[in-house]
PDB file of N, CA and C in Angstrom:
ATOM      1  N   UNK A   1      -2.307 -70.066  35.869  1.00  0.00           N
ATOM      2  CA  UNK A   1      -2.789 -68.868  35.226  1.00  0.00           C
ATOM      3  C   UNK A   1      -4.234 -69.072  34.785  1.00  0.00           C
ATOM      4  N   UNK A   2      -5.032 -68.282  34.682  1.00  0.00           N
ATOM      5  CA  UNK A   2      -6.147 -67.895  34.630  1.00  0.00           C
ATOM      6  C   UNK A   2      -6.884 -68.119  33.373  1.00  0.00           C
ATOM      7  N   UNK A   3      -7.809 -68.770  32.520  1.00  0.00           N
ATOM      8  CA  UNK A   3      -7.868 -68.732  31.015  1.00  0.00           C
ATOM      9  C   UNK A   3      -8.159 -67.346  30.605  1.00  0.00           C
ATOM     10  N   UNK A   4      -8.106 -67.348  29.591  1.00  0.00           N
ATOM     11  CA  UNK A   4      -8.112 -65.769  29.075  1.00  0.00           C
ATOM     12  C   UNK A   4      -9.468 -65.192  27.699  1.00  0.00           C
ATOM     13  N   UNK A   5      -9.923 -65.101  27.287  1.00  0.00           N
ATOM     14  CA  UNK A   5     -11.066 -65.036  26.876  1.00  0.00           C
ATOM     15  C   UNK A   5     -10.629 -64.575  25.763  1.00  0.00           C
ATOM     16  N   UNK A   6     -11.641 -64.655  24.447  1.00  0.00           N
ATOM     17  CA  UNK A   6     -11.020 -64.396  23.089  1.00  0.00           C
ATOM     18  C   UNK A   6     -11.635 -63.148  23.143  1.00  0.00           C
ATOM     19  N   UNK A   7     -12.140 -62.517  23.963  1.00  0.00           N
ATOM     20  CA  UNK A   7     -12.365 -60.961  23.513  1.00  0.00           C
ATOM     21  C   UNK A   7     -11.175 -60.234  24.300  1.00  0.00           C
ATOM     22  N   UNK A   8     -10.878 -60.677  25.040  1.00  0.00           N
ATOM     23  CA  UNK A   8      -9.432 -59.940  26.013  1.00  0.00           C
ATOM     24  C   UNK A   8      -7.858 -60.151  24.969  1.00  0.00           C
ATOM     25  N   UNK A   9      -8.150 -61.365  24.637  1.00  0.00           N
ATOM     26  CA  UNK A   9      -6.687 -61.700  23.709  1.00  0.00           C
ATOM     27  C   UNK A   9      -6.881 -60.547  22.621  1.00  0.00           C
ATOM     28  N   UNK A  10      -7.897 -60.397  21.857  1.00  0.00           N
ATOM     29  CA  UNK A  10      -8.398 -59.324  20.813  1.00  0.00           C
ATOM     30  C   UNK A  10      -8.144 -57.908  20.661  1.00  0.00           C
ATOM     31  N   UNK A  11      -7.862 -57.465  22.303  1.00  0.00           N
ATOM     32  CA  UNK A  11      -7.682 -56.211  22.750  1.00  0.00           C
ATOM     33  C   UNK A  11      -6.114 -56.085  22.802  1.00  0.00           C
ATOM     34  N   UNK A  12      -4.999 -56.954  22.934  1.00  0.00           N
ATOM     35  CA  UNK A  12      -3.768 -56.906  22.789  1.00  0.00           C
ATOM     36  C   UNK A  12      -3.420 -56.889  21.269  1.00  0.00           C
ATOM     37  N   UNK A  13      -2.612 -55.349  20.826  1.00  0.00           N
ATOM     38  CA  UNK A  13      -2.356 -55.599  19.508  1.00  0.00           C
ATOM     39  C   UNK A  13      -0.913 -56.027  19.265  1.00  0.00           C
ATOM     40  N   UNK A  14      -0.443 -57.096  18.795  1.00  0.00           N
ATOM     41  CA  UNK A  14       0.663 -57.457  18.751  1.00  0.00           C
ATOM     42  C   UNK A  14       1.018 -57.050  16.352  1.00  0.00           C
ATOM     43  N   UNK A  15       1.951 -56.606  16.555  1.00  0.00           N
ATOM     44  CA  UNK A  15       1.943 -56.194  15.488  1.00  0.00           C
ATOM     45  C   UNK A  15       3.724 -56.317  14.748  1.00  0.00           C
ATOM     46  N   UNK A  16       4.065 -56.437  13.725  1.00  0.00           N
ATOM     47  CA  UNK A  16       5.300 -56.666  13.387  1.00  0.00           C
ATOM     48  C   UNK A  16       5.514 -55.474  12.914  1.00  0.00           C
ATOM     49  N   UNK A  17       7.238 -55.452  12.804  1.00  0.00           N
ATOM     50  CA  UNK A  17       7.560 -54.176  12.426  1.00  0.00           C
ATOM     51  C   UNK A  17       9.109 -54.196  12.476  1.00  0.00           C
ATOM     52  N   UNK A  18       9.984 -53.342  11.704  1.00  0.00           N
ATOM     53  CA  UNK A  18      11.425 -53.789  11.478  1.00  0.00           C
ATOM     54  C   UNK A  18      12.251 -52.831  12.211  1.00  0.00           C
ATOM     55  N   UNK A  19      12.755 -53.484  12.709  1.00  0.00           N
ATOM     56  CA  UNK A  19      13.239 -52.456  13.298  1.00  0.00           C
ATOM     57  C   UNK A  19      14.794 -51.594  12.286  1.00  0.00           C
ATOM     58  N   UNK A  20      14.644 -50.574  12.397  1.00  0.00           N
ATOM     59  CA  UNK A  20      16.009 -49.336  12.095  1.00  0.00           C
ATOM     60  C   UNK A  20      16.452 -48.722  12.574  1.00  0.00           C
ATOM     61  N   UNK A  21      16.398 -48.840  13.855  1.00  0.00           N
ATOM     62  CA  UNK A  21      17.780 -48.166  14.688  1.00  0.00           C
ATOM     63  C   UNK A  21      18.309 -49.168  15.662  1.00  0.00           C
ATOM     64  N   UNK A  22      19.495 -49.166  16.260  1.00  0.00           N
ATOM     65  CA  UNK A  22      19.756 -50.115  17.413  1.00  0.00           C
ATOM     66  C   UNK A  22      20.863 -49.416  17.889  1.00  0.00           C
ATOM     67  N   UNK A  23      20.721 -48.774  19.527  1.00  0.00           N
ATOM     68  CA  UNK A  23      21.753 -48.540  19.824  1.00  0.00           C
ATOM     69  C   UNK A  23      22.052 -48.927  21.455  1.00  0.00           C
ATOM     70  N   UNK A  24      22.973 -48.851  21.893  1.00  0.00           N
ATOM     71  CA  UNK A  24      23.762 -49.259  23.101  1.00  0.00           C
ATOM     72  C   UNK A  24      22.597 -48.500  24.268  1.00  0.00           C
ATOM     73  N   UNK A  25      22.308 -48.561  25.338  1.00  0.00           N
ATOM     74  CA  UNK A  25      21.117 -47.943  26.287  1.00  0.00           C
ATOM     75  C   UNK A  25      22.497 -47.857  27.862  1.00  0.00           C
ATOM     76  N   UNK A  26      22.958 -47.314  27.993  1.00  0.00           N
ATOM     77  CA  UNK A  26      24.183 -47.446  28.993  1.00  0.00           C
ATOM     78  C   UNK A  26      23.513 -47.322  30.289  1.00  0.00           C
ATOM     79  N   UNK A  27      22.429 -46.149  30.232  1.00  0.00           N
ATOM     80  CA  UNK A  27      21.844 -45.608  31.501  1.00  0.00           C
ATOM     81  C   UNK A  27      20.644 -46.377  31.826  1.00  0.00           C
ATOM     82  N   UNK A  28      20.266 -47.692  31.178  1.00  0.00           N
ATOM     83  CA  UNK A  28      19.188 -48.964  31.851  1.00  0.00           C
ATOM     84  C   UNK A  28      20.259 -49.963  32.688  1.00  0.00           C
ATOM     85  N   UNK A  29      19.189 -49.953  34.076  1.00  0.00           N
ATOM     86  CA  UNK A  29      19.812 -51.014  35.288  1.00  0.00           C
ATOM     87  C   UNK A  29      20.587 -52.674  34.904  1.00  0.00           C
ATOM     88  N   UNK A  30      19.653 -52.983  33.797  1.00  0.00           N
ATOM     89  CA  UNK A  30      20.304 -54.003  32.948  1.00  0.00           C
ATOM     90  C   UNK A  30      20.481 -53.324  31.631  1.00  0.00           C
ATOM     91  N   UNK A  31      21.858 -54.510  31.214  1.00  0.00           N
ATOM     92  CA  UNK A  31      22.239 -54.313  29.722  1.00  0.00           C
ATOM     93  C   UNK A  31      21.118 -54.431  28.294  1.00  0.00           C
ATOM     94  N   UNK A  32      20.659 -52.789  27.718  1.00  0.00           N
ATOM     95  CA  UNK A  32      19.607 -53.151  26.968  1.00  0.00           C
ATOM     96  C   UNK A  32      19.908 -52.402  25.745  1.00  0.00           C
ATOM     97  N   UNK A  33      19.074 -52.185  24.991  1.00  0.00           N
ATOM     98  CA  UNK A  33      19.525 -51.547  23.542  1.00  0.00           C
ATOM     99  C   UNK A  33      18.407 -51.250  23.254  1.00  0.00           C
ATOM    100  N   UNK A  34      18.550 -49.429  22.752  1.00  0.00           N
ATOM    101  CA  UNK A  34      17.300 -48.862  22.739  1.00  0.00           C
ATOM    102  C   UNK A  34      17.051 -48.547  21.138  1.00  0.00           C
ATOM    103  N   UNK A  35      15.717 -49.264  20.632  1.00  0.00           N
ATOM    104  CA  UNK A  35      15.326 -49.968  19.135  1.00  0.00           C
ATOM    105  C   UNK A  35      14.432 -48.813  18.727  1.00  0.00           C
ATOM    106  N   UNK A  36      14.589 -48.516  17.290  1.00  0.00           N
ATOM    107  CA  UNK A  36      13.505 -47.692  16.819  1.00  0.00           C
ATOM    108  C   UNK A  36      12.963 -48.645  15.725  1.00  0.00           C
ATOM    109  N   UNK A  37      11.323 -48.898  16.202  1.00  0.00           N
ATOM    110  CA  UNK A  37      11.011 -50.101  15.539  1.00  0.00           C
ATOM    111  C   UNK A  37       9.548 -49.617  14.298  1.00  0.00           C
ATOM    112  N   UNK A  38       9.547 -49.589  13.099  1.00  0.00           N
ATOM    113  CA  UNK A  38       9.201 -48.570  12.551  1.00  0.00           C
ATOM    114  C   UNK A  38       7.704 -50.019  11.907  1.00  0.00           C
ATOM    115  N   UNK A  39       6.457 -49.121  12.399  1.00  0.00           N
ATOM    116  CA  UNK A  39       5.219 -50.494  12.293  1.00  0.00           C
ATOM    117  C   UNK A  39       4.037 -50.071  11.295  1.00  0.00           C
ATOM    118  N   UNK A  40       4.928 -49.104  10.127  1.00  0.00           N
ATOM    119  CA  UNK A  40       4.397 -48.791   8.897  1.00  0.00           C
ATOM    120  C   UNK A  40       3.698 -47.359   8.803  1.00  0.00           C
ATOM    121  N   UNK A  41       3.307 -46.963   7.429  1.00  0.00           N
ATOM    122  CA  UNK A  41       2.695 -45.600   7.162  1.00  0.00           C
ATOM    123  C   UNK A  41       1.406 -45.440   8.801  1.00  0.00           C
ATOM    124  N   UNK A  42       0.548 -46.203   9.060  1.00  0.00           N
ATOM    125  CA  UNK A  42      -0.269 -46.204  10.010  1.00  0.00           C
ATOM    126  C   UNK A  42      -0.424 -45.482  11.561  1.00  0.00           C
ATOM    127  N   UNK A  43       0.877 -46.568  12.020  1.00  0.00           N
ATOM    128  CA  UNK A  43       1.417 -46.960  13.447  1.00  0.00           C
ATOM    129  C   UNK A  43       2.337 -45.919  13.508  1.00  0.00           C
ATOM    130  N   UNK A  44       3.473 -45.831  12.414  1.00  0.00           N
ATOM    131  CA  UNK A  44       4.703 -45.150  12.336  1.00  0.00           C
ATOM    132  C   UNK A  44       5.757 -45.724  12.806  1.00  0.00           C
ATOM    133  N   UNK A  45       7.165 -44.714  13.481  1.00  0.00           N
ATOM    134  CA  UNK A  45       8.157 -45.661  14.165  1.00  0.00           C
ATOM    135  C   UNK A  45       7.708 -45.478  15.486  1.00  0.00           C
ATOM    136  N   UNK A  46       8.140 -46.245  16.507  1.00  0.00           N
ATOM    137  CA  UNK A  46       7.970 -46.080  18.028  1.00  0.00           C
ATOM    138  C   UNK A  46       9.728 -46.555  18.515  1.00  0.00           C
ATOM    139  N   UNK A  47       9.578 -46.104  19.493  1.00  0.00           N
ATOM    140  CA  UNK A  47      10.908 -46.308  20.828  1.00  0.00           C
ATOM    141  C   UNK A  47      10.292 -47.644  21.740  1.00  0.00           C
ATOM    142  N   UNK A  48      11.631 -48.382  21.717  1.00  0.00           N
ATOM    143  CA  UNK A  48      11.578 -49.360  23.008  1.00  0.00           C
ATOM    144  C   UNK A  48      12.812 -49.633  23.393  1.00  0.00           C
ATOM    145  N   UNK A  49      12.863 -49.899  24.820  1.00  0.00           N
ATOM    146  CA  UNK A  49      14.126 -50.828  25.549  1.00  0.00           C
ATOM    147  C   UNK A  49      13.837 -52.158  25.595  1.00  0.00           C
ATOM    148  N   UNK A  50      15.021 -52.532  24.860  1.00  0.00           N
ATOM    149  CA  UNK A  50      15.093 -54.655  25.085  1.00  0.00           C
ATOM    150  C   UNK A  50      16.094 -54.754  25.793  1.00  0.00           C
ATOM    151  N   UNK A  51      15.933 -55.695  26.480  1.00  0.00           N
ATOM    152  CA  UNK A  51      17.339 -56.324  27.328  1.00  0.00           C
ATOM    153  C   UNK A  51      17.512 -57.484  26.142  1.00  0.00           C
ATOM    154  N   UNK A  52      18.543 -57.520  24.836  1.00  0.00           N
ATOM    155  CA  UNK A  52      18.555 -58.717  24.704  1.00  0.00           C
ATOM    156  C   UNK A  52      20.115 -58.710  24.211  1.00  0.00           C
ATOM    157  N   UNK A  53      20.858 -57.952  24.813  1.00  0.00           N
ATOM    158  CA  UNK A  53      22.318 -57.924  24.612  1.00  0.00           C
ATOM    159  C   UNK A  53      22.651 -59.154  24.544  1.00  0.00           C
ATOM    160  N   UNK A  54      22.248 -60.161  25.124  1.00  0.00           N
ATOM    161  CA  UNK A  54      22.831 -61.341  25.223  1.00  0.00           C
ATOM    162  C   UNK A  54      23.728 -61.901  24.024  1.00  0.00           C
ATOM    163  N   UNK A  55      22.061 -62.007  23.104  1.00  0.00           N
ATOM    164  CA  UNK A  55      22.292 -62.719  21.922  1.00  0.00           C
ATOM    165  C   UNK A  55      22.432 -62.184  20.626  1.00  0.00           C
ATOM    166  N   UNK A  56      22.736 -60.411  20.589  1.00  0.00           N
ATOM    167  CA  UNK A  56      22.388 -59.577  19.509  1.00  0.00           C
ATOM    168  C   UNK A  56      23.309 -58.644  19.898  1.00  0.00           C
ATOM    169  N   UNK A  57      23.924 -57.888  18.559  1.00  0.00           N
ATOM    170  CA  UNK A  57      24.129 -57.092  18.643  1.00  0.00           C
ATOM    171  C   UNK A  57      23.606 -55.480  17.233  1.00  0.00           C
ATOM    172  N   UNK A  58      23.702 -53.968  17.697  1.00  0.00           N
ATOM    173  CA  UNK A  58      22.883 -53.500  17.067  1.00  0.00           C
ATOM    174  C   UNK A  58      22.924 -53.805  15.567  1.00  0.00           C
ATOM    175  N   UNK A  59      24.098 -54.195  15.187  1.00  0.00           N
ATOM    176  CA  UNK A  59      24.236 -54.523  13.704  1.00  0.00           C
ATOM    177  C   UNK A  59      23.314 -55.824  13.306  1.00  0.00           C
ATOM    178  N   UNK A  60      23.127 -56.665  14.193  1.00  0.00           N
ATOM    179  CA  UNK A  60      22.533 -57.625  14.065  1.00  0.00           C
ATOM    180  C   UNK A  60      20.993 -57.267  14.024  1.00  0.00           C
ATOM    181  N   UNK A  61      20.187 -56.360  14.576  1.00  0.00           N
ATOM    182  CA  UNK A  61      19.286 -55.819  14.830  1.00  0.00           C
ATOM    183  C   UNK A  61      18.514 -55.247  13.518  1.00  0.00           C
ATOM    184  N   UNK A  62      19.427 -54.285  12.872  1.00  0.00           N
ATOM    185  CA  UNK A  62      19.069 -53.448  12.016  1.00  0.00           C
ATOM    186  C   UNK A  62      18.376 -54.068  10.485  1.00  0.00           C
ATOM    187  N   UNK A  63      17.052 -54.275  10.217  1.00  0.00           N
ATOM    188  CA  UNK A  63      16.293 -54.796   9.355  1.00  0.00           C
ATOM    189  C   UNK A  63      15.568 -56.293   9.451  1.00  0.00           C
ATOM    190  N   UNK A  64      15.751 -56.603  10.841  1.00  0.00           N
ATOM    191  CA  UNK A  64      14.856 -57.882  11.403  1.00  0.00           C
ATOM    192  C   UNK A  64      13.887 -57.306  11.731  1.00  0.00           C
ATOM    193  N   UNK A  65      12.513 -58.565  11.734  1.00  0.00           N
ATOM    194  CA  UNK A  65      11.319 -57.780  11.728  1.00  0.00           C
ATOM    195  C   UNK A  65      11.049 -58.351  13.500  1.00  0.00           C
ATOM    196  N   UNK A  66      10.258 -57.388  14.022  1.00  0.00           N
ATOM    197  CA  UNK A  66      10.607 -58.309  15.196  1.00  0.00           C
ATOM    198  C   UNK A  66       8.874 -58.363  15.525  1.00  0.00           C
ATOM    199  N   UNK A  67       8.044 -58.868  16.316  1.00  0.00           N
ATOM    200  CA  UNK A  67       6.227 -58.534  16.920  1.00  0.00           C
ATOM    201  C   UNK A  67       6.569 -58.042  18.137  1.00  0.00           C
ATOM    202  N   UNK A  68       5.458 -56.977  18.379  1.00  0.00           N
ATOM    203  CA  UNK A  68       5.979 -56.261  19.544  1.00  0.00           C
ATOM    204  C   UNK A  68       4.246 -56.112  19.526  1.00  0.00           C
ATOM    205  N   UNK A  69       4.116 -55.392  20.740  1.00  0.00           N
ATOM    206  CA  UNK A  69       2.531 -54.757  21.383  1.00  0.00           C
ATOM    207  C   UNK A  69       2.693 -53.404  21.349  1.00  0.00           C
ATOM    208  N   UNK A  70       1.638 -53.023  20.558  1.00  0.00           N
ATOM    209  CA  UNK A  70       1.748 -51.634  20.085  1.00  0.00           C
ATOM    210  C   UNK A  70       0.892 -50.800  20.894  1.00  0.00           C
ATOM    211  N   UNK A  71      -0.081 -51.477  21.546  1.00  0.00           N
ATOM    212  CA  UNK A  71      -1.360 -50.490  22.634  1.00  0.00           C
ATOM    213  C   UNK A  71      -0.903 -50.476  23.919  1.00  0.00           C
ATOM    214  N   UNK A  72       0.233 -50.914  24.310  1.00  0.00           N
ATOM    215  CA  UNK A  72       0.164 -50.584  25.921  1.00  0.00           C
ATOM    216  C   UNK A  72       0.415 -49.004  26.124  1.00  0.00           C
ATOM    217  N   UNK A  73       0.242 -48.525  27.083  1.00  0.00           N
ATOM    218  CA  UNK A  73       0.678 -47.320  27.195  1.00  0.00           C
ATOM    219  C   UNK A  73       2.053 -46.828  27.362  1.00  0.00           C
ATOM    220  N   UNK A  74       2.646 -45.721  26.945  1.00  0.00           N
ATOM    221  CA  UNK A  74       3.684 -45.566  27.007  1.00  0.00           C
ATOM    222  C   UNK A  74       4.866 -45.667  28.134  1.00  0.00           C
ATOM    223  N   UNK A  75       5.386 -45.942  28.630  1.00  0.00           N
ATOM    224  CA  UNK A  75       6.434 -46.491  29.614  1.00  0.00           C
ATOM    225  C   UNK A  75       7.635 -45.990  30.115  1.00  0.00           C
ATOM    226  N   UNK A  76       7.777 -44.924  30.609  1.00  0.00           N
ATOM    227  CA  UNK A  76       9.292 -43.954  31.157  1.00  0.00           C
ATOM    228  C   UNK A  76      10.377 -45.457  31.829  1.00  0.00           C
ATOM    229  N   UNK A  77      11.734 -45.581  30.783  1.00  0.00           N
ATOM    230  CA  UNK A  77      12.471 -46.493  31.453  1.00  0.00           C
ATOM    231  C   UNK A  77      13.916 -45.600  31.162  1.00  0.00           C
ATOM    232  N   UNK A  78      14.003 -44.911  32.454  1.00  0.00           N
ATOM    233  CA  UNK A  78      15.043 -44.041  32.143  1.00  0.00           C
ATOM    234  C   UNK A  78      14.933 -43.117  31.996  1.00  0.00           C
ATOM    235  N   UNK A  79      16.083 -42.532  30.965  1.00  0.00           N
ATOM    236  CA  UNK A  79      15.731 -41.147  30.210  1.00  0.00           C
ATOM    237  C   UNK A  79      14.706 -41.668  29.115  1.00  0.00           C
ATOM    238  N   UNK A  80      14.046 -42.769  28.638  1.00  0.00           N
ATOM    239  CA  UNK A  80      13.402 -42.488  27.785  1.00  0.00           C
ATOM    240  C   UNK A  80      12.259 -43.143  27.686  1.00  0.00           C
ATOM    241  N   UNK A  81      11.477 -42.723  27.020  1.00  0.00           N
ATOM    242  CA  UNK A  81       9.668 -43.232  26.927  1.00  0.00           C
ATOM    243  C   UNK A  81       9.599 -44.403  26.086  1.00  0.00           C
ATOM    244  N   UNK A  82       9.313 -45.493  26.969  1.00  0.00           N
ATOM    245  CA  UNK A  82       9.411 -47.099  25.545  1.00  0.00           C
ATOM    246  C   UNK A  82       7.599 -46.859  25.357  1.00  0.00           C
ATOM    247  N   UNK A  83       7.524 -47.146  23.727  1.00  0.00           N
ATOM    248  CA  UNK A  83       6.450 -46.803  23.311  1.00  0.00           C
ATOM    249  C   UNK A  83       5.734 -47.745  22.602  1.00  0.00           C
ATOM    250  N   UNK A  84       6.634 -49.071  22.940  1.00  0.00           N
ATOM    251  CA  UNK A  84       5.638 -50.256  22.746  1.00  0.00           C
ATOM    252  C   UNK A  84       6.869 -51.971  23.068  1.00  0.00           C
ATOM    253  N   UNK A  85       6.189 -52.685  23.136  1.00  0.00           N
ATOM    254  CA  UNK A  85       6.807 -53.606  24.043  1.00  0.00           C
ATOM    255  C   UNK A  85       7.553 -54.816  22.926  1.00  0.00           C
ATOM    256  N   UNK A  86       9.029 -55.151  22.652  1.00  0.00           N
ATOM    257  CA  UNK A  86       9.106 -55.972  21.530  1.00  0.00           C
ATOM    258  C   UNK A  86       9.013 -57.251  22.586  1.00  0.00           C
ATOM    259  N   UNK A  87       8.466 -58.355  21.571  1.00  0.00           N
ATOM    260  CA  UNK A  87       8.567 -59.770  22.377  1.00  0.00           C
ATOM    261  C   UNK A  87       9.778 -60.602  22.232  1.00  0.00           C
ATOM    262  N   UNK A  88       9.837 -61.459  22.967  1.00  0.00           N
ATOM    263  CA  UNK A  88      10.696 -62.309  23.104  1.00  0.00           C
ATOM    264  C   UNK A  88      10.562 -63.796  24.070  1.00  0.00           C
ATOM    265  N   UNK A  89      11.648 -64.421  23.521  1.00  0.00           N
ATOM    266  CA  UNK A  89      11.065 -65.662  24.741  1.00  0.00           C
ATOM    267  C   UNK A  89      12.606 -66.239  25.850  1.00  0.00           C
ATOM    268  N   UNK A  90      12.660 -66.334  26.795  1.00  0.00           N
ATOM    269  CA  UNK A  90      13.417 -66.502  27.569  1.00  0.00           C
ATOM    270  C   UNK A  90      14.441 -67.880  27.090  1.00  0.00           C
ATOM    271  N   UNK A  91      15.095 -67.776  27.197  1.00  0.00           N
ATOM    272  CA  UNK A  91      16.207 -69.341  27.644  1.00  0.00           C
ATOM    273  C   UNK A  91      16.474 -69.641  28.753  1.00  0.00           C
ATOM    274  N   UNK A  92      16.944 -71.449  29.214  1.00  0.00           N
ATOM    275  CA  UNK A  92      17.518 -71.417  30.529  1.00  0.00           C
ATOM    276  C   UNK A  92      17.803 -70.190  30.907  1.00  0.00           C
ATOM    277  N   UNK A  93      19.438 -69.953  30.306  1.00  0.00           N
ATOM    278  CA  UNK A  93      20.051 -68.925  30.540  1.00  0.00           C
ATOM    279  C   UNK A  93      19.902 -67.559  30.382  1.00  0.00           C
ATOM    280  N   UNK A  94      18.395 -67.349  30.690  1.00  0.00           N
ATOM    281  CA  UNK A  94      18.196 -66.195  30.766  1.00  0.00           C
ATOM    282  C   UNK A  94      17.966 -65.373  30.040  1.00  0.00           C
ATOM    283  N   UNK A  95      18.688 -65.572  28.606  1.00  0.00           N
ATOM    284  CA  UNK A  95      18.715 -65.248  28.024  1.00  0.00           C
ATOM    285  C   UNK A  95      17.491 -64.718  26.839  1.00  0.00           C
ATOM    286  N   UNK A  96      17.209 -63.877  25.806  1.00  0.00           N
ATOM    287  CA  UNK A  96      15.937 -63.355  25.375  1.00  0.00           C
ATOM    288  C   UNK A  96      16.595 -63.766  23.869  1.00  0.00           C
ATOM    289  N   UNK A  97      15.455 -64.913  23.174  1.00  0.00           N
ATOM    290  CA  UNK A  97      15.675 -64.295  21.448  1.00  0.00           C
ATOM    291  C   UNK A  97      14.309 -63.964  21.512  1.00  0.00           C
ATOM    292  N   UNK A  98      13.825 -63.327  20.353  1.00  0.00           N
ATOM    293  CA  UNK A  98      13.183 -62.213  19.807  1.00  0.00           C
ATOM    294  C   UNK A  98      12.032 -62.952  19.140  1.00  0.00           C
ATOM    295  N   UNK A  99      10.870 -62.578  19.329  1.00  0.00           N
ATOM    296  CA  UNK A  99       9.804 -63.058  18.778  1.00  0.00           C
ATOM    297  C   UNK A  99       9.589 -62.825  16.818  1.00  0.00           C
ATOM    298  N   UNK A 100       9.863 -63.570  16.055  1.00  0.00           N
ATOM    299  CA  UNK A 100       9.862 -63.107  14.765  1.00  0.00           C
ATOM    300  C   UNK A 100       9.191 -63.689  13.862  1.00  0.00           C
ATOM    301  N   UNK A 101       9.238 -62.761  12.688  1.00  0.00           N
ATOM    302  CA  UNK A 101       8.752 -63.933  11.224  1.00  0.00           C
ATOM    303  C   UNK A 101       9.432 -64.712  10.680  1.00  0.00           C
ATOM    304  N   UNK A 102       9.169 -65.513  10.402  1.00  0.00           N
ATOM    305  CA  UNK A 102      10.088 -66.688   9.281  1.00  0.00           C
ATOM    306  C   UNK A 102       9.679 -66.178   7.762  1.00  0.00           C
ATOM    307  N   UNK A 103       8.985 -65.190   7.281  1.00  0.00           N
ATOM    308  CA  UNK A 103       8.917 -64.597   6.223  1.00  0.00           C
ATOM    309  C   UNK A 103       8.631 -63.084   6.342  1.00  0.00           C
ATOM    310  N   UNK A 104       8.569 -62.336   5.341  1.00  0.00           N
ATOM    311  CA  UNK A 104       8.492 -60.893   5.383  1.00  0.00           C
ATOM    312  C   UNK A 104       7.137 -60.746   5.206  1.00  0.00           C
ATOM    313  N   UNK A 105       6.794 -59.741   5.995  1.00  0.00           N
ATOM    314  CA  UNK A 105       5.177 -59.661   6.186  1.00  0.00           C
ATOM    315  C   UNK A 105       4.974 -57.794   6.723  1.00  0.00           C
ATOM    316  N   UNK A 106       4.006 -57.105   5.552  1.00  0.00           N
ATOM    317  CA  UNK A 106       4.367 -55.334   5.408  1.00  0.00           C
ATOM    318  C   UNK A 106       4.287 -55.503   7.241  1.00  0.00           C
ATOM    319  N   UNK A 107       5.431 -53.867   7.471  1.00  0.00           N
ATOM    320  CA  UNK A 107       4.956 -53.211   8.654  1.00  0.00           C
ATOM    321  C   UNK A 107       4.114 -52.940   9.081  1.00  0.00           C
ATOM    322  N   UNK A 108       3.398 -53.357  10.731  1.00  0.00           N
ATOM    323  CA  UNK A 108       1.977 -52.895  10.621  1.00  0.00           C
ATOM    324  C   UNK A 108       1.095 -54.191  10.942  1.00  0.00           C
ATOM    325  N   UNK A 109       1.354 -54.841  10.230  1.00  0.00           N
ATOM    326  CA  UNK A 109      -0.045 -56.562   9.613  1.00  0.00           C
ATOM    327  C   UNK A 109       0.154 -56.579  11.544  1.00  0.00           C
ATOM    328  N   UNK A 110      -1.392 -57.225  11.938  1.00  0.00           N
ATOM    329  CA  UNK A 110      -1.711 -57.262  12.937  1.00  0.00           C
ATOM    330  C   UNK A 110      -1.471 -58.802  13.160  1.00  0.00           C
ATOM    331  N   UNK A 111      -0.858 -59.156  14.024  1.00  0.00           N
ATOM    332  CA  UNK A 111      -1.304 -60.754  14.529  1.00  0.00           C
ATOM    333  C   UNK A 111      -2.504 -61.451  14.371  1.00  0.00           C
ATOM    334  N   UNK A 112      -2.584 -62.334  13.653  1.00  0.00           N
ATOM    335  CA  UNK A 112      -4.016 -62.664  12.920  1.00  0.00           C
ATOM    336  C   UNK A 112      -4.107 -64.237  13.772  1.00  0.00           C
TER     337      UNK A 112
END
């Protein structure tokens, strides 16, 4: 991969935010769960699809803060528009846990 320049990294806003909704996504090709992830008075809430059924479920979901990218453009996956991207990091197995804080930090705070 390519190095990446600190004015290009600058332009990706990765931003935290908690999510409050989590529900079942039946009509995505893989098993995903569609999050309403709310990134403060500012940003507001946004829509996304995660594939991370694996290791979560929506109860498990509801008041974790998760970092997601808030500037990409909006994204038709399905019936619905994902409106910003949550992170995560792969396992062997494929599997996705969730990019997070180890402390509480307001909705919104930008990746510093």
């Amino acid at each position: 991969m390519a190095d990446l320049s600190w004015e290009t990294f600058r332009q990706v806003e990765l931003r935290v935010g908690t999510i409050i909704d989590a529900r079942p996504f039946p009509e995505s090709r893989n098993p995903s769960y569609i999050l309403q992830v709310d990134f403060g008075p500012d940003i507001g809430v946004r829509k996304s699809s995660a594939q991370i059924t694996d290791l979560y479920t929506p109860d498990t979901l509801l008041g974790r803060q998760v970092i997601a990218v808030t500037n990409f453009p909006p994204k038709q996956i399905g019936p619905i528009m994902s409106e910003c991207l949550v992170t995560g990091f792969h396992r062997p197995d494929h599997s996705v846990v969730l990019a997070t804080t180890d402390m509480p930090v307001p909705d919104g705070t930008r990746l510093a």
